[in-house]
N, C-alpha and C. Protein backbone atom coordinates (compact mmCIF):
# COMPACT_ATOMS: atom_id res chain seq x y z
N UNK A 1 4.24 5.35 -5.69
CA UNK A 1 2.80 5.52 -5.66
C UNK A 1 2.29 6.17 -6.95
N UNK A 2 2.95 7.24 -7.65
CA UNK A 2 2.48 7.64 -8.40
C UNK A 2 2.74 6.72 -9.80
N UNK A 3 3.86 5.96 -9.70
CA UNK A 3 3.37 5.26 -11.24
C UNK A 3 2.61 3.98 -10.82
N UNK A 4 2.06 3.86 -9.94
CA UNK A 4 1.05 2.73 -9.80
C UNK A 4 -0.38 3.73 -10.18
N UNK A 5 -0.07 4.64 -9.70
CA UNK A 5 -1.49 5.30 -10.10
C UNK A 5 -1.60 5.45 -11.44
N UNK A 6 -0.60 5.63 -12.05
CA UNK A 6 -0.92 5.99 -13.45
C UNK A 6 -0.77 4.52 -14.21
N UNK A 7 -0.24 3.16 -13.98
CA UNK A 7 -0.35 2.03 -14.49
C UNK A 7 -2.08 1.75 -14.21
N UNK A 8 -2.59 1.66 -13.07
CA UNK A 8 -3.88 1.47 -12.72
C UNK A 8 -4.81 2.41 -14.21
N UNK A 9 -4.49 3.80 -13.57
CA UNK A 9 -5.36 4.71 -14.79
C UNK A 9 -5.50 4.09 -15.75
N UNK A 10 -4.00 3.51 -16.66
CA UNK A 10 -3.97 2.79 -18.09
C UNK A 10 -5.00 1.65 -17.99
N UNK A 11 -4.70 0.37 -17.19
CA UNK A 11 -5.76 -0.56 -16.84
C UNK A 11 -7.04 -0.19 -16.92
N UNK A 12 -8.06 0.70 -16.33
CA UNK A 12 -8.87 1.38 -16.51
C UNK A 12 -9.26 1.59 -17.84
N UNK A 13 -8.45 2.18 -18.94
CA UNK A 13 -8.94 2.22 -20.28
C UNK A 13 -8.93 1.32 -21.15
N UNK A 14 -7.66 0.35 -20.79
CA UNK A 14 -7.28 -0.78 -21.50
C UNK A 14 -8.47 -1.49 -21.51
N UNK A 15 -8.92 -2.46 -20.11
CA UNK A 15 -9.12 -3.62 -19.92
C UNK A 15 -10.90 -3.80 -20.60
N UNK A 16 -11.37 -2.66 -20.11
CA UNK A 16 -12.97 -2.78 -21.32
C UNK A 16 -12.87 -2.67 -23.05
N UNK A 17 -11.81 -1.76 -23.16
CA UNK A 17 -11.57 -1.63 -24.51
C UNK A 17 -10.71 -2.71 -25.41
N UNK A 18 -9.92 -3.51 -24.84
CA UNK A 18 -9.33 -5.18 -24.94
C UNK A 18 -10.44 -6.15 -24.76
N UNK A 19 -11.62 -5.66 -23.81
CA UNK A 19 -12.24 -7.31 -24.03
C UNK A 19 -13.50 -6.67 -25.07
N UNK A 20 -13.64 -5.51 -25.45
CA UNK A 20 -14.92 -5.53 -26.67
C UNK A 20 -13.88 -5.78 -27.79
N UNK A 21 -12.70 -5.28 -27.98
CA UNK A 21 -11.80 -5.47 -29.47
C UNK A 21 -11.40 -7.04 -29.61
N UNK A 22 -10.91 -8.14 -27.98
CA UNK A 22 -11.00 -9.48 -29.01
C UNK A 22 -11.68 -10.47 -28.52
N UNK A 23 -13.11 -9.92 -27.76
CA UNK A 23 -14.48 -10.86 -27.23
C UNK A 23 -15.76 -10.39 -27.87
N UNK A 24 -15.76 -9.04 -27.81
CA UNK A 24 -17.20 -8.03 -28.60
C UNK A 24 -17.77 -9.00 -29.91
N UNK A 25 -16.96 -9.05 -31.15
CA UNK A 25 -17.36 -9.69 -32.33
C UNK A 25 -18.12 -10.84 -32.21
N UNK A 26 -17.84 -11.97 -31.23
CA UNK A 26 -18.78 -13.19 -30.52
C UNK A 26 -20.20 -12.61 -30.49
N UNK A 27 -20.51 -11.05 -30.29
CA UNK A 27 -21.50 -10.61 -29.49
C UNK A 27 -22.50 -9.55 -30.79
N UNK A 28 -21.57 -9.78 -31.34
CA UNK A 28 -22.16 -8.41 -32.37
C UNK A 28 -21.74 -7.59 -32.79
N UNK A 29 -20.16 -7.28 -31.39
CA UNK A 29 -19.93 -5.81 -31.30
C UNK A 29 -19.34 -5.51 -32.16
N UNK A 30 -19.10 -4.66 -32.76
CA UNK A 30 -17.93 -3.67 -33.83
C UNK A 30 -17.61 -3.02 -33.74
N UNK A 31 -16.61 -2.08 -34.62
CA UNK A 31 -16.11 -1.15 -34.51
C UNK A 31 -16.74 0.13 -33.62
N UNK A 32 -17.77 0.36 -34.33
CA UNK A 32 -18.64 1.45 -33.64
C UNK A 32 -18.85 1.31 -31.86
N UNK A 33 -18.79 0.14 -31.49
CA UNK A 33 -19.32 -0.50 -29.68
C UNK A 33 -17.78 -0.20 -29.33
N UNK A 34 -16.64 -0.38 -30.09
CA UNK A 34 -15.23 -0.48 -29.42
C UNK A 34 -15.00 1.05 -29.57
N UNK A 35 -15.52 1.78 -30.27
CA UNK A 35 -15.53 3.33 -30.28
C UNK A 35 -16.04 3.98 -28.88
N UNK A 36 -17.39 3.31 -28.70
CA UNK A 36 -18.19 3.88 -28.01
C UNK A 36 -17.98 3.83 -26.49
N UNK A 37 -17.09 2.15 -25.90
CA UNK A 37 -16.78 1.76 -24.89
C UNK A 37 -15.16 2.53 -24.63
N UNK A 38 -14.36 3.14 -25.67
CA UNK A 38 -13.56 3.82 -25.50
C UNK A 38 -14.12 4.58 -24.95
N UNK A 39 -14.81 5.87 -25.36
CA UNK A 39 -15.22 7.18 -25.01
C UNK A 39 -15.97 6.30 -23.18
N UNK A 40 -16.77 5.84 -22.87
CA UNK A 40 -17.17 5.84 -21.97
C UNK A 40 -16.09 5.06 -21.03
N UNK A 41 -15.14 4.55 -20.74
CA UNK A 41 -14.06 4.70 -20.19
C UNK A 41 -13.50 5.87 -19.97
N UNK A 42 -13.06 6.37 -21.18
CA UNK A 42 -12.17 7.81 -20.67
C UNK A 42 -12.78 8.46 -19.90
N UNK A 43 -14.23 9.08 -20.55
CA UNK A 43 -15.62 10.10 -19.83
C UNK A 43 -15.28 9.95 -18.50
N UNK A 44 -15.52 8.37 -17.99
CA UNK A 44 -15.86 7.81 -16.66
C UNK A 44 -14.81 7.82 -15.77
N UNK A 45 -13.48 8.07 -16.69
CA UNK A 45 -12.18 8.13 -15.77
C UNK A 45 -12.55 10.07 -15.27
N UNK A 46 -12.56 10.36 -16.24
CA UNK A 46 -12.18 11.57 -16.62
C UNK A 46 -13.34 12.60 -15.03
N UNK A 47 -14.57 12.09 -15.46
CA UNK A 47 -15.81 12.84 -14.75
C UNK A 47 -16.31 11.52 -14.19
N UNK A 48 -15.60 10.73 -12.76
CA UNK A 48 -15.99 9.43 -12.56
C UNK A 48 -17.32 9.95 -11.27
N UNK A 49 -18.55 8.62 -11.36
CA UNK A 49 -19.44 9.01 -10.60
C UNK A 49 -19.20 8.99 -9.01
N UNK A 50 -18.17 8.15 -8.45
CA UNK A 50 -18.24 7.98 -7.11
C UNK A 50 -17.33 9.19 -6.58
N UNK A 51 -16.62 9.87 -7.58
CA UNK A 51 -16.08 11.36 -6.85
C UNK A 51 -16.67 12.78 -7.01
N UNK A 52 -17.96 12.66 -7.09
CA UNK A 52 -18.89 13.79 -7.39
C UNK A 52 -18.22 14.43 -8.70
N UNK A 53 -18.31 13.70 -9.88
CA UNK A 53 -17.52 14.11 -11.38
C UNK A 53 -16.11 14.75 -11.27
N UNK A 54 -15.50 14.58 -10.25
CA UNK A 54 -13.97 15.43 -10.30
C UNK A 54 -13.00 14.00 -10.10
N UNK A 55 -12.35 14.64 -11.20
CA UNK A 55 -11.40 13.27 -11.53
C UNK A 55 -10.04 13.31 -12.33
N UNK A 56 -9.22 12.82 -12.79
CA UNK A 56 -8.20 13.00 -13.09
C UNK A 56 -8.13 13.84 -15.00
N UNK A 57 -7.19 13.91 -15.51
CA UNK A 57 -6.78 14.45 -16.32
C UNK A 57 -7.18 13.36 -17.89
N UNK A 58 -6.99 12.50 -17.44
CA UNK A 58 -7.16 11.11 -18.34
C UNK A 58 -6.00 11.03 -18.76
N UNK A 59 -5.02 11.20 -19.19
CA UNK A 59 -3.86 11.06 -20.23
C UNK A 59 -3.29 9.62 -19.89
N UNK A 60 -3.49 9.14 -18.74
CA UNK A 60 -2.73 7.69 -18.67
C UNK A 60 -4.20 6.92 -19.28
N UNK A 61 -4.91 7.21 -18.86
CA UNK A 61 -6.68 6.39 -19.20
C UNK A 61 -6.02 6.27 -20.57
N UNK A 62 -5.91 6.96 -21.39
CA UNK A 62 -6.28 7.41 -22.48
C UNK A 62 -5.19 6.60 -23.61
N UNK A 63 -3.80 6.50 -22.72
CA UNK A 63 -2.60 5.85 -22.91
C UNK A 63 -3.33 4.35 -23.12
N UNK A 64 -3.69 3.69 -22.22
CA UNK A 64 -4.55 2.27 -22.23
C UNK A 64 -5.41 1.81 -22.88
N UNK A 65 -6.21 3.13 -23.36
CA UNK A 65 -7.14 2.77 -24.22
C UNK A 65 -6.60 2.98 -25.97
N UNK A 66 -5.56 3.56 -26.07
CA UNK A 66 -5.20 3.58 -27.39
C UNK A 66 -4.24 2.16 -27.85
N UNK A 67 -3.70 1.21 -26.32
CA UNK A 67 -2.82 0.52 -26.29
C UNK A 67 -4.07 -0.95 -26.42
N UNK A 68 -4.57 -0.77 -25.81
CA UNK A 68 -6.03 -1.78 -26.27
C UNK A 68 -6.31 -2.11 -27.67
N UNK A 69 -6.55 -0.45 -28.28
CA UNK A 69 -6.92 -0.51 -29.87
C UNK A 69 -6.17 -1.39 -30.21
N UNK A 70 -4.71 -0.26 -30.75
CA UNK A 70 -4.54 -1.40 -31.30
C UNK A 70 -2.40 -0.77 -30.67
N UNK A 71 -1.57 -2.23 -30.21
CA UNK A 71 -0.67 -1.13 -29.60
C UNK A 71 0.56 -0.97 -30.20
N UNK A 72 0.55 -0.45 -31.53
CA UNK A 72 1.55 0.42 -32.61
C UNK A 72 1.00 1.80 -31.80
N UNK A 73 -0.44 1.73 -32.09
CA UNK A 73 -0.66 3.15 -31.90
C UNK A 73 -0.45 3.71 -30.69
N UNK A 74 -0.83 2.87 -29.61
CA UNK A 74 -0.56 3.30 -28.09
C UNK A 74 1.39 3.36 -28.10
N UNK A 75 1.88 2.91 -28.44
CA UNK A 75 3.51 2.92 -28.67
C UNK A 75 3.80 4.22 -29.53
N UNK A 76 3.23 4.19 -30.46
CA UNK A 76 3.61 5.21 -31.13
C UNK A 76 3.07 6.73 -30.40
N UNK A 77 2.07 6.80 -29.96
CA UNK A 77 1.53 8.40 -29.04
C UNK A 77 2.63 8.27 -27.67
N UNK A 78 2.69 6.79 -27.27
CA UNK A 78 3.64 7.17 -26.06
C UNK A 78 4.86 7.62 -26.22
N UNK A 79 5.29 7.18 -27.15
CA UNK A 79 6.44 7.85 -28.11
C UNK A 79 6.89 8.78 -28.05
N UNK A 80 5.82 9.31 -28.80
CA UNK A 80 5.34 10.72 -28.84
C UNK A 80 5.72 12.14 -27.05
N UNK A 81 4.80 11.29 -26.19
CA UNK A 81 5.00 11.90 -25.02
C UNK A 81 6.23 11.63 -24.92
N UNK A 82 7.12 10.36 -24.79
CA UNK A 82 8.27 10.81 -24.20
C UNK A 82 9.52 11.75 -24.84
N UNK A 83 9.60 11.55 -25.91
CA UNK A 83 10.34 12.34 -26.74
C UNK A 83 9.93 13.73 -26.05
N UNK A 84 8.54 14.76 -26.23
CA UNK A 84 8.70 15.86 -25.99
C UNK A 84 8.96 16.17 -24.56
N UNK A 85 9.02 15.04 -23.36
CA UNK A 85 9.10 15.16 -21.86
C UNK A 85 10.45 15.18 -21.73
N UNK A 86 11.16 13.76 -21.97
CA UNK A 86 12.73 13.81 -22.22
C UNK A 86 13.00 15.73 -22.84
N UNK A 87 12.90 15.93 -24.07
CA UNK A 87 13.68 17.31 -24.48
C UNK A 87 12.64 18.35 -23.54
N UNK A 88 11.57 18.26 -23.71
CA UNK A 88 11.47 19.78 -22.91
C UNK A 88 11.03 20.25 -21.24
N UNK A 89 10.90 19.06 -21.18
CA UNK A 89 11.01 19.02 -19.44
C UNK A 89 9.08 19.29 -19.14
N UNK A 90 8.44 19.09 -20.04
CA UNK A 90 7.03 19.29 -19.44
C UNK A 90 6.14 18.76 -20.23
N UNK A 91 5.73 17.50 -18.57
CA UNK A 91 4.56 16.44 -18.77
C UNK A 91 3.17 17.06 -19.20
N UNK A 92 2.85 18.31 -19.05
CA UNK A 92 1.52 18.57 -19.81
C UNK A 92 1.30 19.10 -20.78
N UNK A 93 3.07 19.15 -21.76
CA UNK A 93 3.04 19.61 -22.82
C UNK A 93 2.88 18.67 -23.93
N UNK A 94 3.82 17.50 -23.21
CA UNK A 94 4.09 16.02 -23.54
C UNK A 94 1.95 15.60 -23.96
N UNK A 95 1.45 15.96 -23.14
CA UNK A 95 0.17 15.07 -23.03
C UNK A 95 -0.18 15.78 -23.92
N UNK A 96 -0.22 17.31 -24.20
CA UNK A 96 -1.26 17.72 -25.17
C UNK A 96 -0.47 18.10 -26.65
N UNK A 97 0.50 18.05 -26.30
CA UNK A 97 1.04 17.09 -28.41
C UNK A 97 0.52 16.05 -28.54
N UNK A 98 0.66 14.72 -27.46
CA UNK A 98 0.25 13.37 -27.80
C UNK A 98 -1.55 13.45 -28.19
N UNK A 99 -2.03 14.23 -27.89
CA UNK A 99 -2.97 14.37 -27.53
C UNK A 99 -3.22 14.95 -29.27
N UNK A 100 -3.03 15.91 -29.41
CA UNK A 100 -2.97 16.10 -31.16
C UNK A 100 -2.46 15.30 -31.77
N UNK A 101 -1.45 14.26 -31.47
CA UNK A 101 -1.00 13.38 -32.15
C UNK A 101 -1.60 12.08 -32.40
N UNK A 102 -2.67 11.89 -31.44
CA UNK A 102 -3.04 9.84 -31.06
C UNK A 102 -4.43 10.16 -32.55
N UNK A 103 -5.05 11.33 -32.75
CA UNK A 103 -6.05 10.93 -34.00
C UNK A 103 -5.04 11.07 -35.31
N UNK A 104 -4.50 11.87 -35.68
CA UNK A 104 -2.92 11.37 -36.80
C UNK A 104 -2.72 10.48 -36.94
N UNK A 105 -2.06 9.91 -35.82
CA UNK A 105 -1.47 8.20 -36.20
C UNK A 105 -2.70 7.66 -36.29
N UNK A 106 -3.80 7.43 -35.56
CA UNK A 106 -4.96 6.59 -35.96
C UNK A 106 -5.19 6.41 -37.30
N UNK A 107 -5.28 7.43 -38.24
CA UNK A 107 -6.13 7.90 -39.44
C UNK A 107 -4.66 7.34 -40.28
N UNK A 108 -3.48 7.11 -40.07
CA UNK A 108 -2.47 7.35 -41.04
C UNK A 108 -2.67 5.46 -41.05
N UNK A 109 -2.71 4.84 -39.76
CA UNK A 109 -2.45 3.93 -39.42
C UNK A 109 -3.74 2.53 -40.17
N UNK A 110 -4.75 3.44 -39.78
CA UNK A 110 -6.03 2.70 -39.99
C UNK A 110 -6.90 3.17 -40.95
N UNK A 111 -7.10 4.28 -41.22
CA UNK A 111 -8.12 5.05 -42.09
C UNK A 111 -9.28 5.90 -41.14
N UNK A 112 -9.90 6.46 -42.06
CA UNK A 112 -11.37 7.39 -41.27
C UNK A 112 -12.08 6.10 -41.07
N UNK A 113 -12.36 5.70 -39.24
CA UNK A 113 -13.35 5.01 -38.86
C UNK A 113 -14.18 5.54 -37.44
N UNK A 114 -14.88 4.83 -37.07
CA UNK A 114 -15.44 5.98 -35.73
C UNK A 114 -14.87 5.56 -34.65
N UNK A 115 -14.00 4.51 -34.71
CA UNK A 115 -12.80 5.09 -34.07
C UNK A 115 -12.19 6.63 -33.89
N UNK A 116 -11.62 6.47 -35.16
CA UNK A 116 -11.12 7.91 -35.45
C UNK A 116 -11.78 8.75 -34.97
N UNK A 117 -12.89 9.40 -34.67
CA UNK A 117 -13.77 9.96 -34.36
C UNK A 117 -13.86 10.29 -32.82
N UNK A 118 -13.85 8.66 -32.25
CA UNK A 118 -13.73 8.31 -30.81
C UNK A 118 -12.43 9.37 -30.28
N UNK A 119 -11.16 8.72 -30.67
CA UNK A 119 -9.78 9.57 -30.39
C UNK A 119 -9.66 10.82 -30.66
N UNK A 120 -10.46 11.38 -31.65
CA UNK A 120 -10.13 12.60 -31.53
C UNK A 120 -11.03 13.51 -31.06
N UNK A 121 -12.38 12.77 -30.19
CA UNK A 121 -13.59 13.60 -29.16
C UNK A 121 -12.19 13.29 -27.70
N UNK A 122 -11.83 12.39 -27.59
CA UNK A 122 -11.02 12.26 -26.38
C UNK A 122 -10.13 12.94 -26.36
N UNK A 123 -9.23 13.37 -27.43
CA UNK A 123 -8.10 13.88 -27.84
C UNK A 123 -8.74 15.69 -27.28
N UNK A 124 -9.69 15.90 -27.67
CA UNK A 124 -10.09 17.64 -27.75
C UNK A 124 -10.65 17.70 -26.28
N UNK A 125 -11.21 16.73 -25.15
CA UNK A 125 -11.57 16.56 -24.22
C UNK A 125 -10.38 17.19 -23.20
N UNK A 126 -9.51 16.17 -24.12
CA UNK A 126 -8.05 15.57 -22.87
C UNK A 126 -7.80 17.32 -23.32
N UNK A 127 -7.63 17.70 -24.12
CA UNK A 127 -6.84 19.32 -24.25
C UNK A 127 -7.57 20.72 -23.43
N UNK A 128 -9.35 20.37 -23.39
CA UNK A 128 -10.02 21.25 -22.54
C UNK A 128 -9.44 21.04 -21.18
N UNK A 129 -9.25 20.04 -20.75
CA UNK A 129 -8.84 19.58 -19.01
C UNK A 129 -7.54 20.23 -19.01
N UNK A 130 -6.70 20.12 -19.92
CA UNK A 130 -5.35 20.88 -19.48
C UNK A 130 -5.83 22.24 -20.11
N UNK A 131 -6.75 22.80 -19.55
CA UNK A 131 -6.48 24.37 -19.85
C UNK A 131 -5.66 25.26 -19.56
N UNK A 132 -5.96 24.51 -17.97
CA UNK A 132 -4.95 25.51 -16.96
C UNK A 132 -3.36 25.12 -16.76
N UNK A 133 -3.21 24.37 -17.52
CA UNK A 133 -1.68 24.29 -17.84
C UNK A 133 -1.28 24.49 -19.00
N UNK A 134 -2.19 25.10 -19.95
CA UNK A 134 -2.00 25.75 -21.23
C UNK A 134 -1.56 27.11 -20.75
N UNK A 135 -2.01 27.86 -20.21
CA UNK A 135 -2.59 29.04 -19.12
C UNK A 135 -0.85 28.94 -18.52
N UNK A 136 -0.48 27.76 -17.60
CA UNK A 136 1.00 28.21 -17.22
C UNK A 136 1.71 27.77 -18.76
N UNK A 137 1.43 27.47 -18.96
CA UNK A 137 2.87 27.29 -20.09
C UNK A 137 3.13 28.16 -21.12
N UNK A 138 2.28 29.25 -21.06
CA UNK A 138 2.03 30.57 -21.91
C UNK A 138 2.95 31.57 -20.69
N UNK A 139 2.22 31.38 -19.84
CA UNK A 139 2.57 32.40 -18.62
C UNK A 139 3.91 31.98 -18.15
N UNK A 140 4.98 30.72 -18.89
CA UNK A 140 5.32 30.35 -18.25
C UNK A 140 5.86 29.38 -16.88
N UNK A 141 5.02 29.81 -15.91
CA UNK A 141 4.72 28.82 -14.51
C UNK A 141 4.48 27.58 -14.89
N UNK A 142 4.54 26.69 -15.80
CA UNK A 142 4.26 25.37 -15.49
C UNK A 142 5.25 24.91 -15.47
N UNK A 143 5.22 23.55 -14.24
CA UNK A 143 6.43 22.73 -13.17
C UNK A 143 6.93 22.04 -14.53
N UNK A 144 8.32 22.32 -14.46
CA UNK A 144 9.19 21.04 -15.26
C UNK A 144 9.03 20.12 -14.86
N UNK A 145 9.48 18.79 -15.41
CA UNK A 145 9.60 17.31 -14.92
C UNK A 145 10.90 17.55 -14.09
N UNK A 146 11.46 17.16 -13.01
CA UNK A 146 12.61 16.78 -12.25
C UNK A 146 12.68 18.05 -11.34
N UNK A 147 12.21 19.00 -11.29
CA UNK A 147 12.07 20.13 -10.90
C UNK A 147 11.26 20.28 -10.09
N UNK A 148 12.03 20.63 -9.19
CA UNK A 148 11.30 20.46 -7.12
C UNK A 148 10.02 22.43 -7.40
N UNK A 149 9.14 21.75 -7.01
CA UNK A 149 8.58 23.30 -6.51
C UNK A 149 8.70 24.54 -5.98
């Protein structure tokens, strides 16, 4: 159940941000509309309207929507997460390196565009939501991966 939930989440960011990056241009759209339909995906995952704004973390959203862009980069941030999950045993540490990491590779990958811009308002978003597991992982208390409660 839970990696369907988090394949779904990805779908969620992917599938608007895949059809403005290779249908949008027919329409007008550009860079700036594939920026903009990013951020309002994540937002909408993130603070969605039909659960009175309480909603998930985004980090899989967020996974989909970088894999949309363009997916070196979604490969390369996932990368990223698993390497630090594999060695250090914690998924919300994993998210908020990747999370400093997905505007890096953007900018190394592509250059300053508002893209760039896009990923790294999502990127500082995704890091406010894990506060409180900033909070255990200072203190300590935050759950390893494989590690029963």
């Amino acid at each position: 159940a839970a990696l369907l939930t988090l394949l779904l989440d990805a779908v969620k960011g992917w599938l608007p941000v895949y059809a403005v990056v290779h249908f949008g241009t027919a329409y007008g759209l550009g860079q700036g509309s594939v920026a903009l339909v990013a951020l309002a995906a994540f937002v909408g995952h993130v603070w969605p309207v039909f659960f009175r704004f309480k909603g998930g973390k985004g980090v899989a959203t967020a996974l989909g929507i970088l894999l949309a862009i363009n997916w070196v980069l979604g490969l390369t941030t996932l990368s990223t997460w698993l390497i630090v999950a594999v060695f250090l045993r914690y998924s919300s540490l994993a998210a908020l390196i990747s999370a400093l990491f997905a505007p890096v590779y953007f900018v190394f990958l592509f250059g300053i565009q508002p893209m760039a811009m896009a990923i790294l308002l999502m990127s500082a978003l995704l890091i406010w939501r894990h506060r409180s597991n900033i909070k255990n992982l200072l203190n300590g208390t935050e759950g390893r991966l494989g590690k029963k409660k």
